[in-house]
C-alpha atoms as a PDB file:
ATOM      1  CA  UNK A   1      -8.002  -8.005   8.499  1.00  0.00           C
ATOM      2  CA  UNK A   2      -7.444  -4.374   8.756  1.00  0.00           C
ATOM      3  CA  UNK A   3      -8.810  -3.123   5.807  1.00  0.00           C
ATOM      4  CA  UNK A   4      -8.952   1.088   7.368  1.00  0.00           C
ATOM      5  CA  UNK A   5      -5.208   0.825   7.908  1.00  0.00           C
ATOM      6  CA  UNK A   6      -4.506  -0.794   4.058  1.00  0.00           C
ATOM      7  CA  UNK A   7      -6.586   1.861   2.860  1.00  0.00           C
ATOM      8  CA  UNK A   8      -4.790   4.627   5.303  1.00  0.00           C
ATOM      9  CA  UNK A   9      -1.579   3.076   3.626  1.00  0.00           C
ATOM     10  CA  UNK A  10      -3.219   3.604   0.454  1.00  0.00           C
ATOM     11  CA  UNK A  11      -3.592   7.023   0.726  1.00  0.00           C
ATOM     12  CA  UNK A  12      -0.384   8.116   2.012  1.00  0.00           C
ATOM     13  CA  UNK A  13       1.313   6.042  -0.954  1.00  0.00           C
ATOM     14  CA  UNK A  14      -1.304   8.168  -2.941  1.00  0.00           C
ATOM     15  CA  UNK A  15      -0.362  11.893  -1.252  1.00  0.00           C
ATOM     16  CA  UNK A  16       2.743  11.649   0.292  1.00  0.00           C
ATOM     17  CA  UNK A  17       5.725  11.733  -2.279  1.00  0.00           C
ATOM     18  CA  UNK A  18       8.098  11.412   0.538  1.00  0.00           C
ATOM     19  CA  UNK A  19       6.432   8.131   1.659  1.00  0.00           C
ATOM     20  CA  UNK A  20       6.108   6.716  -1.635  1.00  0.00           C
ATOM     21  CA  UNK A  21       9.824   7.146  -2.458  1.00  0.00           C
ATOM     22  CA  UNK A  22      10.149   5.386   1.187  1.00  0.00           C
ATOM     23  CA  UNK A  23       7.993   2.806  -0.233  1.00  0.00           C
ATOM     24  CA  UNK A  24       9.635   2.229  -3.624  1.00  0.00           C
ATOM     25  CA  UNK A  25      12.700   2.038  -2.409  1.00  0.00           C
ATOM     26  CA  UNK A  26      12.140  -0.293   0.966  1.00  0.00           C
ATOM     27  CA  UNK A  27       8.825  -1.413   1.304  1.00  0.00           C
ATOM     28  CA  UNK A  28       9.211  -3.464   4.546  1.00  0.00           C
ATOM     29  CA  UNK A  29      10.870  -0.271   6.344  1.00  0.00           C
ATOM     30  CA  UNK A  30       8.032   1.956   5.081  1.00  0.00           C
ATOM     31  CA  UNK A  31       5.702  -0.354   6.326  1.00  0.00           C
ATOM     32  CA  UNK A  32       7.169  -0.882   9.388  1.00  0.00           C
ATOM     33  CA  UNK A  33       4.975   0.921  11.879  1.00  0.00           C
ATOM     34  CA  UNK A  34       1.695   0.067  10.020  1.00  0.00           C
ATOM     35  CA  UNK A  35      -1.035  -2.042  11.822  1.00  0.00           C
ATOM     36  CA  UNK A  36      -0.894  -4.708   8.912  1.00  0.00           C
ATOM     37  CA  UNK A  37      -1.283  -8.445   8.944  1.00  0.00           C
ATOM     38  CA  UNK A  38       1.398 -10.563   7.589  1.00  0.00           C
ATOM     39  CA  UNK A  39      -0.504 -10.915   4.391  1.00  0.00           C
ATOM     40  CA  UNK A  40      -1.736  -7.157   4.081  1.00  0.00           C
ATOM     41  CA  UNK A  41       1.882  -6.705   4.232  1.00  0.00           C
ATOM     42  CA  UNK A  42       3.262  -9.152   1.823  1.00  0.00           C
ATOM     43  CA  UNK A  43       0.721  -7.961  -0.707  1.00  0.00           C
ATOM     44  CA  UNK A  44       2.015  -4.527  -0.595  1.00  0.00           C
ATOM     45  CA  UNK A  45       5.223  -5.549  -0.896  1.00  0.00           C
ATOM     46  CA  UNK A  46       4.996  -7.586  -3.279  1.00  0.00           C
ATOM     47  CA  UNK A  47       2.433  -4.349  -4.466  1.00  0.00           C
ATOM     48  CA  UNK A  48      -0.335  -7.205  -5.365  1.00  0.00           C
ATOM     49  CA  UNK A  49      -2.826  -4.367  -6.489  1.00  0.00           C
ATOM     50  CA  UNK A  50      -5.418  -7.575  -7.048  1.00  0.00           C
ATOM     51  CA  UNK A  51      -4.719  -9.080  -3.244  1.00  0.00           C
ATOM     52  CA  UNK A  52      -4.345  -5.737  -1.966  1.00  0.00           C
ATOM     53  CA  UNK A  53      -7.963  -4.720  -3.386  1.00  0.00           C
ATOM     54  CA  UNK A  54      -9.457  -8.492  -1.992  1.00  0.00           C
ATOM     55  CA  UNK A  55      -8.130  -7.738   1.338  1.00  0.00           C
ATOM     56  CA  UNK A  56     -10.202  -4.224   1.474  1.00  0.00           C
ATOM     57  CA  UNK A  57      -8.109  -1.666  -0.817  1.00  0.00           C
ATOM     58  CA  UNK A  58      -9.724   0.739  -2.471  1.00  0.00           C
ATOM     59  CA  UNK A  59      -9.739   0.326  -6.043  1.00  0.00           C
ATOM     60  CA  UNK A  60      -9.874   4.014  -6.684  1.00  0.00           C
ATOM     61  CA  UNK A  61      -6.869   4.392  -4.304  1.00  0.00           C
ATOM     62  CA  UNK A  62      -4.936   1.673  -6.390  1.00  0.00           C
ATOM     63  CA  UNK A  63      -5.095   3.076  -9.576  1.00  0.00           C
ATOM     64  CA  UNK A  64      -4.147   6.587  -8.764  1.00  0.00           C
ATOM     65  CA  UNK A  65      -1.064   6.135  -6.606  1.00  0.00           C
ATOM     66  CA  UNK A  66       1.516   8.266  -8.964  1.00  0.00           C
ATOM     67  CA  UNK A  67       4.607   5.430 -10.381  1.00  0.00           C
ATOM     68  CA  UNK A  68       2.330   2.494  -8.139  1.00  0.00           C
ATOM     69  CA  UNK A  69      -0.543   2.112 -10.402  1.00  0.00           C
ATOM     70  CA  UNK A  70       0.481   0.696 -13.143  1.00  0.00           C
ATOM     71  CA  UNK A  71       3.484  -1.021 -11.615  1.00  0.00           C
END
């Protein structure tokens, strides 16, 4: 489990516009050079804020990602 790099991901979903509108609009390709596991990876995907916050997400992080949080 990598939980530093989920929460890394986290933050750039949280600060970086550019990478969030990467995100929305292909998740896999956004996530593509991240040091995930497979199921780190489906959960963002999938954006499984629940999983995603199991597997080591920061709550705080998950509820103030601008469009993600309540999606």
């Amino acid at each position: 489990m990598s939980r530093y790099e989920t929460n890394v991901v986290l933050y750039r979903l949280k600060k970086d516009e550019a990478f969030r509108d990467r995100f929305r609009a292909e998740p896999r390709s956004a996530l593509a050079g991240a040091d995930l596991t497979d199921e780190e990876r489906e959960a963002f995907v999938r954006w499984d804020a629940r999983k995603l916050n199991e597997l080591g997400g920061s709550l705080h992080l998950l509820i103030s990602i601008p469009g993600l949080s309540s999606h």
